[in-house]
C-alpha atoms as a PDB file:
ATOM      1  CA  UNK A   1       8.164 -23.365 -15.666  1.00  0.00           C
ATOM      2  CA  UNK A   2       5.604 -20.965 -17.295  1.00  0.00           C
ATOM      3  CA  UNK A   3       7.213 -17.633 -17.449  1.00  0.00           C
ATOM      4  CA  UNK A   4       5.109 -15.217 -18.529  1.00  0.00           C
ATOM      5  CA  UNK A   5       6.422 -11.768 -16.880  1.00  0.00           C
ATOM      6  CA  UNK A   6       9.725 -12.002 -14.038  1.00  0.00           C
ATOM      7  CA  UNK A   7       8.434  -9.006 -12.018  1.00  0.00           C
ATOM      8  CA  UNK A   8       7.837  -5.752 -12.278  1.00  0.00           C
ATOM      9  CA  UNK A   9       9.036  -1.947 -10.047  1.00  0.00           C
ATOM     10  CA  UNK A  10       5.175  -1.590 -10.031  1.00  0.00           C
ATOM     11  CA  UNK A  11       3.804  -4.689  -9.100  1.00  0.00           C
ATOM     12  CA  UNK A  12       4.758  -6.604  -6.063  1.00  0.00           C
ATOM     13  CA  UNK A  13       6.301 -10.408  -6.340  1.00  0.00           C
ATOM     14  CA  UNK A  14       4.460 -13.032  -4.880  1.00  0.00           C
ATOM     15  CA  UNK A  15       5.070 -16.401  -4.429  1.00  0.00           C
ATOM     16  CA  UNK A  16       1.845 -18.388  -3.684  1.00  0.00           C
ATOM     17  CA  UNK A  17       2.761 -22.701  -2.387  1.00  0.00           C
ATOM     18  CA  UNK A  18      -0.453 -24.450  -3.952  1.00  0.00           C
ATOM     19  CA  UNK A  19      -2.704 -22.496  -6.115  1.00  0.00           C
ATOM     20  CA  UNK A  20      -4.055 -24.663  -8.325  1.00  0.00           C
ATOM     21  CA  UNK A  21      -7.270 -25.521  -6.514  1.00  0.00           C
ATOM     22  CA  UNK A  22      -9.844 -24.133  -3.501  1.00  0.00           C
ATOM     23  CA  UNK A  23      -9.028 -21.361  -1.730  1.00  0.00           C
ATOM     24  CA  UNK A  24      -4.973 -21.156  -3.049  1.00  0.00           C
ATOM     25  CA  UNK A  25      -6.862 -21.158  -6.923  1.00  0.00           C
ATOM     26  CA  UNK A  26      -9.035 -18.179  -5.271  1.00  0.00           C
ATOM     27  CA  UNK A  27      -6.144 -16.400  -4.140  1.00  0.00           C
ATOM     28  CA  UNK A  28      -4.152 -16.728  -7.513  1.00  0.00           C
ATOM     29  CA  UNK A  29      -7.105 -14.935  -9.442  1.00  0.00           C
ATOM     30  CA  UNK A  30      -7.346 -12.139  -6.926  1.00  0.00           C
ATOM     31  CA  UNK A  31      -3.576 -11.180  -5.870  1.00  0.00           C
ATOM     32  CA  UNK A  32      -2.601 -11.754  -9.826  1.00  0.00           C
ATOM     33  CA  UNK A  33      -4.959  -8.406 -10.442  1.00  0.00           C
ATOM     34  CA  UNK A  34      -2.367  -6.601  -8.833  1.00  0.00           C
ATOM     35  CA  UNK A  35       0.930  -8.323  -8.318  1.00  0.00           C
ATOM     36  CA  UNK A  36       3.144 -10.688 -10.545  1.00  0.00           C
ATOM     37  CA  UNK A  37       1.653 -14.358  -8.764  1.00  0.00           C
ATOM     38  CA  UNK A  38       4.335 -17.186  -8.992  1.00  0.00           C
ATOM     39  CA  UNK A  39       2.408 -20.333  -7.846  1.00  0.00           C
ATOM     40  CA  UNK A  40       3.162 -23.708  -7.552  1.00  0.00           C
ATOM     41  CA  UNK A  41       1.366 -26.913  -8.153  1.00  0.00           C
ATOM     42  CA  UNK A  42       2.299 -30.932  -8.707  1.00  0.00           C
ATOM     43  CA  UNK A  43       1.342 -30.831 -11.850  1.00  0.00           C
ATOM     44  CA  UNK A  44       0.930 -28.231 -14.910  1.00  0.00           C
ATOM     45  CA  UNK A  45      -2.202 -26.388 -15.248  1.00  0.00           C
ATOM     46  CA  UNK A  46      -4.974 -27.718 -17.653  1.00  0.00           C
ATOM     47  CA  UNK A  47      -6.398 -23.723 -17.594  1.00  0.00           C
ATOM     48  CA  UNK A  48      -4.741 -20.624 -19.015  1.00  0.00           C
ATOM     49  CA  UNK A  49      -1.969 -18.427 -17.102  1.00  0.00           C
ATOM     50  CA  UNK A  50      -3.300 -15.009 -17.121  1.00  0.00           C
ATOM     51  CA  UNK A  51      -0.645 -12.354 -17.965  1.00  0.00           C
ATOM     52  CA  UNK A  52       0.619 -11.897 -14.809  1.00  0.00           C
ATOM     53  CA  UNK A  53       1.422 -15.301 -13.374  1.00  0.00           C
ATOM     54  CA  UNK A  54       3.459 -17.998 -13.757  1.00  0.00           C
ATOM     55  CA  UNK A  55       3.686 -21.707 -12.922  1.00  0.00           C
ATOM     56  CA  UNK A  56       6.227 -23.552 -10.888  1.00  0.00           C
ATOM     57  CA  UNK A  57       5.996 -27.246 -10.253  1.00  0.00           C
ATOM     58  CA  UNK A  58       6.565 -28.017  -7.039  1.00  0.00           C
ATOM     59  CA  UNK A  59       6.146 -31.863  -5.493  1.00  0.00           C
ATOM     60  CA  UNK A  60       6.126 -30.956  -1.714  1.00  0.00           C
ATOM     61  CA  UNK A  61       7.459 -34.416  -0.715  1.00  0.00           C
ATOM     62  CA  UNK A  62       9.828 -34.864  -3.308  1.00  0.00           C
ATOM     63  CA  UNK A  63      11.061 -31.229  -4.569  1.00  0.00           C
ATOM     64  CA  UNK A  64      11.248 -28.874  -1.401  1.00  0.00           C
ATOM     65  CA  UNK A  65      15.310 -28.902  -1.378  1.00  0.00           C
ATOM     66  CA  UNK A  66      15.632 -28.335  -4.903  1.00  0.00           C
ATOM     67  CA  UNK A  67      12.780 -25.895  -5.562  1.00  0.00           C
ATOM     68  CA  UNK A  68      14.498 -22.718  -4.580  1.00  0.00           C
ATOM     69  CA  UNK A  69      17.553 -23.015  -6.801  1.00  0.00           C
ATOM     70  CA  UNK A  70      14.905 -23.452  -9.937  1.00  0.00           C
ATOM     71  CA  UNK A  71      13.623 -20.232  -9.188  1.00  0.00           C
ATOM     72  CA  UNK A  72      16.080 -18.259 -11.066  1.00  0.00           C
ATOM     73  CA  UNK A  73      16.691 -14.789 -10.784  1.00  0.00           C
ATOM     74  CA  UNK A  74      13.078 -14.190  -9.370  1.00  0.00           C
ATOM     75  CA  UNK A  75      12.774 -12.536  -5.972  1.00  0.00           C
ATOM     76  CA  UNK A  76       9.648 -12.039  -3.389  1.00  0.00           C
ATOM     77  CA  UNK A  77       7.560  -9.156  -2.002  1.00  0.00           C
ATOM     78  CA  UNK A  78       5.412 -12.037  -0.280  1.00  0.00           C
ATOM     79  CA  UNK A  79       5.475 -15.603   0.484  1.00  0.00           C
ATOM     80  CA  UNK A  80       1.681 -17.382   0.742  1.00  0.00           C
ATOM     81  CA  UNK A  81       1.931 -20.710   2.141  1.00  0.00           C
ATOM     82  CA  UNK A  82      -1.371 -22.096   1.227  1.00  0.00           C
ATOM     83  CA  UNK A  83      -1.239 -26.145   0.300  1.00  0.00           C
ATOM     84  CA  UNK A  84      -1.887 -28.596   3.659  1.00  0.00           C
ATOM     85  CA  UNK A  85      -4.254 -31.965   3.887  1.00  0.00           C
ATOM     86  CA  UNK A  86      -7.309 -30.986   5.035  1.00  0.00           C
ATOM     87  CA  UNK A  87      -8.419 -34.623   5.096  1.00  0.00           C
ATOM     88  CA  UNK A  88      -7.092 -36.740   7.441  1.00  0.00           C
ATOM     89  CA  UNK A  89      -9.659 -39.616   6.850  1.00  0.00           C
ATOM     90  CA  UNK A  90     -12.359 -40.434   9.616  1.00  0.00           C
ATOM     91  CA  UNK A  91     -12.435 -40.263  12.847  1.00  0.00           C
ATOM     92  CA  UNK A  92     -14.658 -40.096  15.909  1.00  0.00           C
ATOM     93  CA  UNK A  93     -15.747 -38.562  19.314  1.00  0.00           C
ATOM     94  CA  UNK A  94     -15.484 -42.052  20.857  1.00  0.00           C
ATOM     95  CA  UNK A  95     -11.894 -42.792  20.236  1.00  0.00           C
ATOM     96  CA  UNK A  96      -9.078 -40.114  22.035  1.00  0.00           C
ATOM     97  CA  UNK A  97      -7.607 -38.208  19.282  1.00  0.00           C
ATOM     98  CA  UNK A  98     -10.593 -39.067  17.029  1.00  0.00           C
ATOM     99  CA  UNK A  99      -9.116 -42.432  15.548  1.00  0.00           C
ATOM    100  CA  UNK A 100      -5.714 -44.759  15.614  1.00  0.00           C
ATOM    101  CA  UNK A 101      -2.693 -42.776  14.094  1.00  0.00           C
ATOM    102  CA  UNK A 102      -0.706 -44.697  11.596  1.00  0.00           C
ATOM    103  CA  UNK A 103       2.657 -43.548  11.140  1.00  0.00           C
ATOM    104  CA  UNK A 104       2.413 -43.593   6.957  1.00  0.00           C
ATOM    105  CA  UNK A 105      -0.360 -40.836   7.323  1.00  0.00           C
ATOM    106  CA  UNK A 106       1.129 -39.451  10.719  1.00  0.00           C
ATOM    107  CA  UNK A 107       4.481 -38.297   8.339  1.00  0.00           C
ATOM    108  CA  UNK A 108       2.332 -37.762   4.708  1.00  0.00           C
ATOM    109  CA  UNK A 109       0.388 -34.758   6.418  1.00  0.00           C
ATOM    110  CA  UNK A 110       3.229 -33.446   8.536  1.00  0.00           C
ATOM    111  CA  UNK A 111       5.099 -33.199   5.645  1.00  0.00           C
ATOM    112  CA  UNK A 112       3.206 -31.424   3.966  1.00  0.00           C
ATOM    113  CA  UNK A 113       1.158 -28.934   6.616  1.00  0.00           C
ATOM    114  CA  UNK A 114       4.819 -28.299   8.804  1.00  0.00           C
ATOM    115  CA  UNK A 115       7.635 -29.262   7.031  1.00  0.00           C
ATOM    116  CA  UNK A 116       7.661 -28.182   3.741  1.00  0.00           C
ATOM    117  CA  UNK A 117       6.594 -24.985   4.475  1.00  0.00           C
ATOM    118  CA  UNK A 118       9.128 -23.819   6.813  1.00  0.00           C
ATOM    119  CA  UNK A 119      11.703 -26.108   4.803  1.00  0.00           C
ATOM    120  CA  UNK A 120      11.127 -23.850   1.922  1.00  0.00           C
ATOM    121  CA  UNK A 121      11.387 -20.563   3.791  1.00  0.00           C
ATOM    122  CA  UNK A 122      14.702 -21.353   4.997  1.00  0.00           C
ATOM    123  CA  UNK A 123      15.858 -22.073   1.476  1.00  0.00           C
ATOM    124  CA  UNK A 124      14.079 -18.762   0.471  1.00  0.00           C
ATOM    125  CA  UNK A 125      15.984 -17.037   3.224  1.00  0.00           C
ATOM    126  CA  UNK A 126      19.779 -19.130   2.632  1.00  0.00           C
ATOM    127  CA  UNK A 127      19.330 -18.314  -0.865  1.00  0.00           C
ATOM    128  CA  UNK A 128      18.514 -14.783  -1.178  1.00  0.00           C
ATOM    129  CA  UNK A 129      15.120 -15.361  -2.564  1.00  0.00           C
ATOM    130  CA  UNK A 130      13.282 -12.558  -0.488  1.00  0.00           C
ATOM    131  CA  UNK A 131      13.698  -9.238  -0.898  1.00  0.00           C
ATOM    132  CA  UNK A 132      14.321  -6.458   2.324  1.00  0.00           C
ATOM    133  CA  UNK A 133      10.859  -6.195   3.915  1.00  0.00           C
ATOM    134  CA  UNK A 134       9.391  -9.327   2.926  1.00  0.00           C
ATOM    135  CA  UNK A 135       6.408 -10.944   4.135  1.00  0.00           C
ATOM    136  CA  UNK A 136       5.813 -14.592   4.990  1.00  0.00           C
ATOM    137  CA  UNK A 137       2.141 -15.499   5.469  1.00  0.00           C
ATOM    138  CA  UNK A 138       1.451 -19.192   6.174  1.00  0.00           C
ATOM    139  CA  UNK A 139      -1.992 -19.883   6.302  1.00  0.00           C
ATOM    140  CA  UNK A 140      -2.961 -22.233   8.858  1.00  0.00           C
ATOM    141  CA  UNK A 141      -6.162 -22.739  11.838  1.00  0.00           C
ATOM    142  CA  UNK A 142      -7.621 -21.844  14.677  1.00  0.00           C
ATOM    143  CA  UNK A 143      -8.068 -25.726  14.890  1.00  0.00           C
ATOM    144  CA  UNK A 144      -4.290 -25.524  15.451  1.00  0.00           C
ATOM    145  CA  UNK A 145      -4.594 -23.207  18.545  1.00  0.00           C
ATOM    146  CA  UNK A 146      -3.654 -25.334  21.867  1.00  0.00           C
ATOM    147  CA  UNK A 147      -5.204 -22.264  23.910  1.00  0.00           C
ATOM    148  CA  UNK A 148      -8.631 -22.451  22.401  1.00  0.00           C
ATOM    149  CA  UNK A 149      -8.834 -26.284  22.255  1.00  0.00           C
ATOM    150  CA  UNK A 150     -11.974 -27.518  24.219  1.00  0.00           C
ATOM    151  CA  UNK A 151     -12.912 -24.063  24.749  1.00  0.00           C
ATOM    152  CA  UNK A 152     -14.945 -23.588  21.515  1.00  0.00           C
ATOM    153  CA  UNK A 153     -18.673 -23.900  21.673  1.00  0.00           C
ATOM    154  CA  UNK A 154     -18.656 -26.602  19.020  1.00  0.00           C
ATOM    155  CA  UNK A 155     -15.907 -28.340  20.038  1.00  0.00           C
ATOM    156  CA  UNK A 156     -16.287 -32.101  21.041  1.00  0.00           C
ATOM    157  CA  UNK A 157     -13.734 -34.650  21.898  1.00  0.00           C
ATOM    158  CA  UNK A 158     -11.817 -36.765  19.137  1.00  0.00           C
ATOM    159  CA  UNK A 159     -12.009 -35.284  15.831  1.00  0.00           C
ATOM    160  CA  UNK A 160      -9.822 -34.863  13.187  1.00  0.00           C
ATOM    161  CA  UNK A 161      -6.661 -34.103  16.061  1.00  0.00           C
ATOM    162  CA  UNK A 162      -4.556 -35.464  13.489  1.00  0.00           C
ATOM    163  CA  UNK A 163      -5.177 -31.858  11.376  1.00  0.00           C
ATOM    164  CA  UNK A 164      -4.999 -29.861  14.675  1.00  0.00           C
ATOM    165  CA  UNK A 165      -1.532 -31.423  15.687  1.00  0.00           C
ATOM    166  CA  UNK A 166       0.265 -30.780  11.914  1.00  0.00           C
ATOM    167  CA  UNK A 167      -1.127 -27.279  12.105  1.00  0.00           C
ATOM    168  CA  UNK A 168      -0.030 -26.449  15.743  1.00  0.00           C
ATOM    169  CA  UNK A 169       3.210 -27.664  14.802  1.00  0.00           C
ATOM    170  CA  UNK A 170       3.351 -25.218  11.932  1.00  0.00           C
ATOM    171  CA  UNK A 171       2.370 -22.419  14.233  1.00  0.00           C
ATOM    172  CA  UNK A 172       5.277 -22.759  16.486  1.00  0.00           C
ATOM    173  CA  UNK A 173       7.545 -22.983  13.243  1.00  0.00           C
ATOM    174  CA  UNK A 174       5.888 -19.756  12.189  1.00  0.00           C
ATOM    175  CA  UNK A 175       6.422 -18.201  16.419  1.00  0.00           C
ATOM    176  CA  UNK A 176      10.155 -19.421  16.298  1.00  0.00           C
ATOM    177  CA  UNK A 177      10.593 -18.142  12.576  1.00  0.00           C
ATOM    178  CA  UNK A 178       9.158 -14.725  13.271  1.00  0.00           C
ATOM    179  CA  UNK A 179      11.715 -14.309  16.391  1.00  0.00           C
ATOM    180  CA  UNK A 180      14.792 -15.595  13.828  1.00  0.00           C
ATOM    181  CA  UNK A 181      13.719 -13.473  11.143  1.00  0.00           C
ATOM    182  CA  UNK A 182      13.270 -10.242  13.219  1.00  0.00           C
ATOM    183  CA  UNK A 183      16.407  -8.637  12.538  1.00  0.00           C
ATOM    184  CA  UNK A 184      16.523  -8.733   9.216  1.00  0.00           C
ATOM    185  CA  UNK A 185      12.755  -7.009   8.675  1.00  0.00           C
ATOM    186  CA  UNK A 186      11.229 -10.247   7.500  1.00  0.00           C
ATOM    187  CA  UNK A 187       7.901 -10.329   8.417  1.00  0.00           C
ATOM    188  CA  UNK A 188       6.346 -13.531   9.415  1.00  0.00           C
ATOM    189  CA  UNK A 189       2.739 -14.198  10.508  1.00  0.00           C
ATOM    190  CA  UNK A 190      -0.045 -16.854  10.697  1.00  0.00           C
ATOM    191  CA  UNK A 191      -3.407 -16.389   9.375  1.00  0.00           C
ATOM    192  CA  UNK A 192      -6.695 -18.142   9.777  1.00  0.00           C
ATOM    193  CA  UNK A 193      -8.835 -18.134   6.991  1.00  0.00           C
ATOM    194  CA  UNK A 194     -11.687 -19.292   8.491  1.00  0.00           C
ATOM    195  CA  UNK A 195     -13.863 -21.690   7.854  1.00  0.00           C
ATOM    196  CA  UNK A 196     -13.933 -22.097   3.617  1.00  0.00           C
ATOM    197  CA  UNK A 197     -16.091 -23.743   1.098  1.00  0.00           C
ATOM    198  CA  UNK A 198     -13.331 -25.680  -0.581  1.00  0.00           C
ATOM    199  CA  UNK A 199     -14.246 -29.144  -1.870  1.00  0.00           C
ATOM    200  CA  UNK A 200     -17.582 -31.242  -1.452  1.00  0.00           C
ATOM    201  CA  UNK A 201     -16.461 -32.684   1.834  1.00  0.00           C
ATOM    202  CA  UNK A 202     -16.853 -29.092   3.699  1.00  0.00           C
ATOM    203  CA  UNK A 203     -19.766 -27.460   1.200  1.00  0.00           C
ATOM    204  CA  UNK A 204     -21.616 -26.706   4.877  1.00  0.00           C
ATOM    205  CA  UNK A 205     -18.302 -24.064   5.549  1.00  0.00           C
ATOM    206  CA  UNK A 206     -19.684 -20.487   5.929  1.00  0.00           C
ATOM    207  CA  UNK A 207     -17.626 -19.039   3.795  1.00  0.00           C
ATOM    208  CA  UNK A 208     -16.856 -19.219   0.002  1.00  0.00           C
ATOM    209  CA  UNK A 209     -13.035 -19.385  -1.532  1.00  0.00           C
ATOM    210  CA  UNK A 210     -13.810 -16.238  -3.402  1.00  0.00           C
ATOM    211  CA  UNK A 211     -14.742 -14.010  -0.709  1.00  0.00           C
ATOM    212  CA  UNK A 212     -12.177 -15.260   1.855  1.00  0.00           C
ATOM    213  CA  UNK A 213      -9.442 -14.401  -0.786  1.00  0.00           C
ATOM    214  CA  UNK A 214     -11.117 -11.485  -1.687  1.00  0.00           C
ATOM    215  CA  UNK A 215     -10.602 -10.467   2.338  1.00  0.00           C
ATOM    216  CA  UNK A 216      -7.442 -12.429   2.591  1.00  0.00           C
ATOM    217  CA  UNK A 217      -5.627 -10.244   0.118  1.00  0.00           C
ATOM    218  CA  UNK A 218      -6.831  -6.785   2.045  1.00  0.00           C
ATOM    219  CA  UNK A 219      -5.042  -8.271   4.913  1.00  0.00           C
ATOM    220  CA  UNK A 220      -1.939  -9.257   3.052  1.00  0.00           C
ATOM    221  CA  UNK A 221      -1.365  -5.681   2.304  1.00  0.00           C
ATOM    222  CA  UNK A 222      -1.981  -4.617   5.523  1.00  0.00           C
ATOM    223  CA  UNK A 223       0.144  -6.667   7.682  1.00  0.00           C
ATOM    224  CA  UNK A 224       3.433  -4.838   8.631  1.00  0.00           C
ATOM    225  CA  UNK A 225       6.314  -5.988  10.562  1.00  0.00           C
ATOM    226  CA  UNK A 226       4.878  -4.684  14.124  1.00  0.00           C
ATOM    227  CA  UNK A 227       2.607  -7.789  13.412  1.00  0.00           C
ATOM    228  CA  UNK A 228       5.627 -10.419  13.271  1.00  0.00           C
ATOM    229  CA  UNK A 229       4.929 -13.218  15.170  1.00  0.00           C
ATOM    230  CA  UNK A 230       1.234 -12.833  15.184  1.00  0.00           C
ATOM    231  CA  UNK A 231      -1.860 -15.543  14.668  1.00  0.00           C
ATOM    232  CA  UNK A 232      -4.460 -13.212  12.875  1.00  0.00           C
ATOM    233  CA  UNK A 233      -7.746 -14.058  11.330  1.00  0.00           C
ATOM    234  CA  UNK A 234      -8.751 -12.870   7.946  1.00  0.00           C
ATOM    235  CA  UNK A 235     -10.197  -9.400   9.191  1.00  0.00           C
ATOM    236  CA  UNK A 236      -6.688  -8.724  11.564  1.00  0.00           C
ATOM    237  CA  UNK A 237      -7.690 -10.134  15.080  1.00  0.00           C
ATOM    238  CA  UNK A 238      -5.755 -12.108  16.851  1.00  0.00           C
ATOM    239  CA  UNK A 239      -6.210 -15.179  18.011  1.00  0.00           C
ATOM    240  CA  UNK A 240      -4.028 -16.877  20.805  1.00  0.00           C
ATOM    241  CA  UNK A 241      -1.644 -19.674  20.103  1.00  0.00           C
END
């Protein structure tokens, strides 16, 4: 771990889950302007930390149940969950659910887009990691909505329903976490992005990383706990499960 500053009365703790590329590498510039930025990656960072973050390794398949007792006496304002597969290979508008579903890739991206993340806020929570009015953010999809499915102008049949499932999934971890989590004032929400430039397999995405984390991070402040249990896009609307 690269510890370059433990946290501060006047700056707000974050801990960001994969910011070392796309839109969670966006987000780490912008939130570290104004907040101590603890973000994780699989491996070390080739760039420079800036003064006000630090690095934590974190191997989502491999690390989850150890990773909150290696994060020493450091507590959190916020929680981003930002890492997920956002390629889940080809598929098609011939085939029903886009293309066959091996079990190998079935478990790789549910690990990673469901599990992990709400693994690692229940260690946060067991182990005293968040502090009293915390906010967990999990960024997720509108792809991951069952209402809207089929009811989007664009949408066709098949597709990549392999991303959809992993990311519905995590939205009813984030419903059923925000309901646990009321009572002690943790706030927990689901945010939508949108639809962000991130690598050179979506460069026809509306929207660039820098600007979406530029808008994310508004929103971040903004949410409060009467929004618990909420699926917002990036500007605060809400968008049904």
């Amino acid at each position: 771990m690269f510890t370059k500053n433990l946290g501060s009365p006047e700056l707000k703790n974050i801990l960001l889950i994969g910011g070392s590329r796309g839109l969670g590498a966006a987000l780490r510039s912008e939130l570290s302007t104004n907040a101590i930025v603890n973000w994780t990656s699989r491996k070390p960072p080739e760039n420079c930390i800036n003064l006000n973050e630090n690095f934590l390794n974190l191997h989502q398949t491999k690390s989850v149940e150890t990773f909150a007792t290696r994060l020493e006496n450091l507590v959190f304002d916020q929680v981003i969950f930002c890492a997920a597969i956002t390629d889940v290979g080809e598929s098609t508008t011939e085939k029903p659910l886009g293309a066959d579903f091996h079990l190998d890739m079935f478990e790789t991206i549910m690990q990673i887009n469901c599990y992990a993340p709400l693994r690692i806020s229940q260690l946060l929570v067991a182990q005293g990691k968040l502090r009293p009015g915390a906010k967990l953010i999990f960024l997720s999809s509108k792809a991951g909505s069952i209402e809207l499915r089929g009811k989007m102008q664009h949408h066709l049949p098949g597709g990549p329903s392999l991303y959809r499932i992993s990311k519905a999934a995590l939205n009813c971890g984030v419903k059923n976490l925000a309901f646990d989590l009321k009572k002690a004032g943790i706030t927990v929400v689901a945010v939508h992005p949108g639809w962000v430039r991130t690598n050179q397999l979506n460069q026809s995405a509306d929207t660039s990383a820098l600007f979406a984390a530029k808008e994310l991070s508004l929103l971040f402040d903004k949410i409060s706990k009467n929004d618990t249990g909420r699926f917002l896009d990036r500007k605060g609307g809400e968008i049904a499960w």
